[in-house]
Structure formats: C-alpha cells, structure tokens
N, C-alpha and C. Protein backbone atom coordinates (compact mmCIF):
# COMPACT_ATOMS: atom_id res chain seq x y z
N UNK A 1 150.81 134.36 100.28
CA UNK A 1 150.49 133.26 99.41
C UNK A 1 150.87 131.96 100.12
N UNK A 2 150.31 130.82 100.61
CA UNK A 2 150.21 129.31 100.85
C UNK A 2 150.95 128.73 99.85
N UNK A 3 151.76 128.08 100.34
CA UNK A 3 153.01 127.42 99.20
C UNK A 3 153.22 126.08 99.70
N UNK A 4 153.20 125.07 99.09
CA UNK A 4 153.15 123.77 99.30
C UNK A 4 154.21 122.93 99.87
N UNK A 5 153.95 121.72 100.87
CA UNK A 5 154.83 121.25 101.56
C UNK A 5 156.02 121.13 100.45
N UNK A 6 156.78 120.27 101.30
CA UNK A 6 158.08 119.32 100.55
C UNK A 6 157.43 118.19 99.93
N UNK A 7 157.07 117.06 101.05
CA UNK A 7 156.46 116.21 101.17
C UNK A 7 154.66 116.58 100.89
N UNK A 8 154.89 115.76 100.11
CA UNK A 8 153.40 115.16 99.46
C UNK A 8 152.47 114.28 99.68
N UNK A 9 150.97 113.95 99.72
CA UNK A 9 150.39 112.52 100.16
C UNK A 9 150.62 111.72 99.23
N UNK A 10 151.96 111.76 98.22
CA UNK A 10 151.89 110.43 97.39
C UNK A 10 153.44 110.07 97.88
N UNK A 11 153.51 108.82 98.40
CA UNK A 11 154.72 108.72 99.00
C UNK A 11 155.68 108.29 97.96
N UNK A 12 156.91 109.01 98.62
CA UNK A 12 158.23 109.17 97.35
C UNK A 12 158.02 110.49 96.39
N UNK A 13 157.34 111.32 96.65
CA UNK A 13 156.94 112.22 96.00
C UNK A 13 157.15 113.66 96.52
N UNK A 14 158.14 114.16 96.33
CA UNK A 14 158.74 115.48 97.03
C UNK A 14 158.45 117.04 95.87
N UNK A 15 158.11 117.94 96.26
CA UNK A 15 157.81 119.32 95.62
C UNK A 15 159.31 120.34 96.11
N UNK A 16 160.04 120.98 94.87
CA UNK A 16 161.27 121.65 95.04
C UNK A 16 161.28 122.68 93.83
N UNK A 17 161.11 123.86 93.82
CA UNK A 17 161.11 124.88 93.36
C UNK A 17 161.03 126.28 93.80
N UNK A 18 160.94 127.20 93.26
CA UNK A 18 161.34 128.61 93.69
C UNK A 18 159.78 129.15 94.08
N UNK A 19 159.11 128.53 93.71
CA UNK A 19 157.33 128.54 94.55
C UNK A 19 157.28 127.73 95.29
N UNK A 20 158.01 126.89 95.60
CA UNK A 20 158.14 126.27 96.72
C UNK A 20 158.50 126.32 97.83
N UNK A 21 159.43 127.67 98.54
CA UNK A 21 159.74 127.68 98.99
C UNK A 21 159.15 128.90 100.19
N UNK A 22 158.44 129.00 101.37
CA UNK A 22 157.44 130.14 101.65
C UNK A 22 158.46 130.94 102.05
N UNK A 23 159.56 131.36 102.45
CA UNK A 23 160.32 132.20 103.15
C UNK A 23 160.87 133.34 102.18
N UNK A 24 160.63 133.09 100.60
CA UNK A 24 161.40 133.98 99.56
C UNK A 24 160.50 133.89 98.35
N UNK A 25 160.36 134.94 97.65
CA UNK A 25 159.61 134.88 96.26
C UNK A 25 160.19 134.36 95.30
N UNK A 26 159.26 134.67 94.36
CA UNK A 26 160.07 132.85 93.36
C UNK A 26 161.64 133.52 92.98
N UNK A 27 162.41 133.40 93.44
CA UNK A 27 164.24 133.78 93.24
C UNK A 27 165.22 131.79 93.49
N UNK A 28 165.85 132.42 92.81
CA UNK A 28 167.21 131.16 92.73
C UNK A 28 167.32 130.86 94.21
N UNK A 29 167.14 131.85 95.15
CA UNK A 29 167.66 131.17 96.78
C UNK A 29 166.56 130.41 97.07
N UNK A 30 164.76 131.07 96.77
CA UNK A 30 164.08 129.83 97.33
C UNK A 30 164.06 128.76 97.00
N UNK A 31 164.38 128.27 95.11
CA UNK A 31 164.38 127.34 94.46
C UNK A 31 165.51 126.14 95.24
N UNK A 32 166.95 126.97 95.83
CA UNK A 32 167.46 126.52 96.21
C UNK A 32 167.35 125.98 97.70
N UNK A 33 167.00 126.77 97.89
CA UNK A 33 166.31 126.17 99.70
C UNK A 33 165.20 125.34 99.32
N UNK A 34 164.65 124.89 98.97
CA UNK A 34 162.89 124.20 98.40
C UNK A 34 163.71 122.67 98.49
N UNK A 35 164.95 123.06 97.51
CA UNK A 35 165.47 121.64 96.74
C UNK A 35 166.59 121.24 98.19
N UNK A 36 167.36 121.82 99.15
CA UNK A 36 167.30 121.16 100.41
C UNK A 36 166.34 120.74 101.10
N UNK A 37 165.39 121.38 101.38
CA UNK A 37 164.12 120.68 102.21
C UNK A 37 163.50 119.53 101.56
N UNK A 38 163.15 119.44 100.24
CA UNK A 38 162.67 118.33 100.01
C UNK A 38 163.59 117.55 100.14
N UNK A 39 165.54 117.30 99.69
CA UNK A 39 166.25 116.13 99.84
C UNK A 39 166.14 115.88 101.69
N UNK A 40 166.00 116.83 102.84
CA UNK A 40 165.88 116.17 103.59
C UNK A 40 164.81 115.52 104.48
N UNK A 41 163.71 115.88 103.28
CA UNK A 41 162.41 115.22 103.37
C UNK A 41 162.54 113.93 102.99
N UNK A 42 163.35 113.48 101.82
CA UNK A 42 163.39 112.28 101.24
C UNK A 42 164.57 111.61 102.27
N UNK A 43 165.75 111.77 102.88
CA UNK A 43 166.39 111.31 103.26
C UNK A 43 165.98 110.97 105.26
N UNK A 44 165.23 111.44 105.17
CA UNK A 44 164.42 111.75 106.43
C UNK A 44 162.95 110.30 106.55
N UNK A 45 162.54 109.94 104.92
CA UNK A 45 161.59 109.62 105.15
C UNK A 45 162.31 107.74 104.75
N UNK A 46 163.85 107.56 104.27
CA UNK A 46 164.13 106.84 104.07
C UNK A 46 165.10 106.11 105.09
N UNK A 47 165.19 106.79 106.42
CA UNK A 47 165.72 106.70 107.32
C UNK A 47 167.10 107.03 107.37
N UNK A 48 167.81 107.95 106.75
CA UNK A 48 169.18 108.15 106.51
C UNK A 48 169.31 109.64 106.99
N UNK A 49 170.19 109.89 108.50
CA UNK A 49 170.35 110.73 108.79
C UNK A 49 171.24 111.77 107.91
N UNK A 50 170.96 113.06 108.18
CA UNK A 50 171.71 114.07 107.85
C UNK A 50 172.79 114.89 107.80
C-alpha cells in the first residue's frame, strides 16, 4: 500500500498518523514514527536543526 509523505504541497502542512507511516501497519509505533518524521519535516522546513 502507497502511504503518504510527511510533507505536503500545501506549505506548513504536515501528515502524522499510523497510515502514515510506510514501514509498519496502522499500530501505535507507526503513528508514532509518522509524528517524528513529520516534526522533523516541520523543523527542517523552518530551518531549526535537530
């Protein structure tokens, strides 16, 4: 299944959930990995290292 970036074409606009995440089916770890990748999508796109 194709599961959607972090980052979105609407800027400021990040995707974080347990379908979000392609490495795990919808479970609490992908939800939780989804919701790191998008904060370091956002912190990434606001210039603030990690």
């Amino acid at each position: 299944m194709e599961r959607p970036a972090a980052r979105t074409a609407q800027r400021g606009i990040y995707l974080a959930g347990d379908w979000a995440h392609p490495d795990y089916p919808a479970t609490l770890e992908g939800a939780a990995r989804s919701g790191v990748a998008a904060a370091a999508a956002a912190l990434q796109d606001l210039g603030i290292e990690r």
